[in-house]
C-alpha atoms as a PDB file:
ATOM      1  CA  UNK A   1     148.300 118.381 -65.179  1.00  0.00           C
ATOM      2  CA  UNK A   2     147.678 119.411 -68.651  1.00  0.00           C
ATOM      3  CA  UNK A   3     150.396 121.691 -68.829  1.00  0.00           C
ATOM      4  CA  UNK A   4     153.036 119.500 -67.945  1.00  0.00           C
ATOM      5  CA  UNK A   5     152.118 117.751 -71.372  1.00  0.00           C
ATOM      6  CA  UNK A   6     153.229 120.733 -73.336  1.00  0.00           C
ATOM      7  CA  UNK A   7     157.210 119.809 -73.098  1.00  0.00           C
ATOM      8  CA  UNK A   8     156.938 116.124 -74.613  1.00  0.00           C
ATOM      9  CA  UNK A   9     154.303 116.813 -77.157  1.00  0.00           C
ATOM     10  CA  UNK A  10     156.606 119.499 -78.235  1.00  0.00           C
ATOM     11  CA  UNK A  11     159.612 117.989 -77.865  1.00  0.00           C
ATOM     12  CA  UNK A  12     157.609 114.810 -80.102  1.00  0.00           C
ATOM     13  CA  UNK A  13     156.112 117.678 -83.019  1.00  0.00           C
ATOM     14  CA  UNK A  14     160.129 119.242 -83.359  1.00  0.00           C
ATOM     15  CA  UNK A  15     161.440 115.676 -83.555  1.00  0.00           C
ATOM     16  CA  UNK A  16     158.691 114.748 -86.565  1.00  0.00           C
ATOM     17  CA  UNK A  17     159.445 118.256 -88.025  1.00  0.00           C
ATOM     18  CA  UNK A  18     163.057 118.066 -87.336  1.00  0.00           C
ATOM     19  CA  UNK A  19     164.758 114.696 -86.565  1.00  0.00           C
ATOM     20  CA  UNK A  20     168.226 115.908 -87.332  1.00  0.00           C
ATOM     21  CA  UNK A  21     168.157 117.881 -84.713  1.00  0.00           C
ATOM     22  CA  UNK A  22     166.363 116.658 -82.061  1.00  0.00           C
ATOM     23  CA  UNK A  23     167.976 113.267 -82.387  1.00  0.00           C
ATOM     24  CA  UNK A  24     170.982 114.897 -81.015  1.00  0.00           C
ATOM     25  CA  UNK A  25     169.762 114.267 -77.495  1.00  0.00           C
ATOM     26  CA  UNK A  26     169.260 110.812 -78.059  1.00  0.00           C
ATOM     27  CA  UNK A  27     172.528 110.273 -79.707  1.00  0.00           C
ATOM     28  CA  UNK A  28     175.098 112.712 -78.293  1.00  0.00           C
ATOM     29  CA  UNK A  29     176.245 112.398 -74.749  1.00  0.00           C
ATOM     30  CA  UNK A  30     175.560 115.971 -73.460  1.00  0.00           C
ATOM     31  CA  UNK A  31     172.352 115.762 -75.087  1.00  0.00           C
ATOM     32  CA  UNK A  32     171.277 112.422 -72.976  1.00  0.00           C
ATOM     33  CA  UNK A  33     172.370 114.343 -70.048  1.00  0.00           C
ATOM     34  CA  UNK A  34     170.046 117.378 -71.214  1.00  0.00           C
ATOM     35  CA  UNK A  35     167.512 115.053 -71.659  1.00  0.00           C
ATOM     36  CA  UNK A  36     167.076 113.018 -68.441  1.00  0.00           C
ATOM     37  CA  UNK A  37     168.028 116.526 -66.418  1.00  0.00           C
ATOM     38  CA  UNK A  38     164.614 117.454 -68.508  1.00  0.00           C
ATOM     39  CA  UNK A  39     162.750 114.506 -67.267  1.00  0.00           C
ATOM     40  CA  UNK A  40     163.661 115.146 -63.532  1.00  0.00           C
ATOM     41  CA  UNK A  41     162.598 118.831 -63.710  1.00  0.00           C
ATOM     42  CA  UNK A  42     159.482 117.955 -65.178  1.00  0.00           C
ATOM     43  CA  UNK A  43     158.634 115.544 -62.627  1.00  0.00           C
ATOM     44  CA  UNK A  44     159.847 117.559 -59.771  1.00  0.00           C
ATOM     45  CA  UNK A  45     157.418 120.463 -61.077  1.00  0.00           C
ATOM     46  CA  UNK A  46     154.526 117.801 -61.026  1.00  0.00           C
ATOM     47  CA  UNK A  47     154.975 116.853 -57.875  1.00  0.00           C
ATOM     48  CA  UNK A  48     155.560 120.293 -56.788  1.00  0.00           C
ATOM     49  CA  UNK A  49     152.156 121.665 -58.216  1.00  0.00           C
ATOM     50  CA  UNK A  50     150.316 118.843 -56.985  1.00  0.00           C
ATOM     51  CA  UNK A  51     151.206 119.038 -53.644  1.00  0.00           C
ATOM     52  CA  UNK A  52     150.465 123.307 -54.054  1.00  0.00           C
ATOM     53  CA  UNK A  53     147.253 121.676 -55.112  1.00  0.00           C
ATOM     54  CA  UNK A  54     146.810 119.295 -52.124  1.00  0.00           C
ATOM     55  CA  UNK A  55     147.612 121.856 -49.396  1.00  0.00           C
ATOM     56  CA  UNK A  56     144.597 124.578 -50.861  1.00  0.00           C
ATOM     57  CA  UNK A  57     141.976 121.897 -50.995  1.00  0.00           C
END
């Protein structure tokens, strides 16, 4: 589950780098909409790959 890490800690290093414009999504309405539609695909993909990973063990 690693991989699914990649998103935040990037999302995290462009938000150090950049604040201007990453704090957009936490501000704006569309971009708290972007945001939590983020959020649910990431979790849908981790459940996804772990049950891919439950059905070949």
């Amino acid at each position: 589950m690693l991989i699914t890490a990649i998103c935040p800690i990037a999302y995290l290093v462009m938000f150090v780098l950049q604040p201007e414009h990453m704090g957009v999504l936490l501000t704006d309405p569309l971009g708290q909409m972007l945001l939590a539609a983020a959020v649910i695909m990431e979790l849908v993909g981790m459940a996804r790959v772990a049950m891919l990973l439950k059905q070949e063990g």
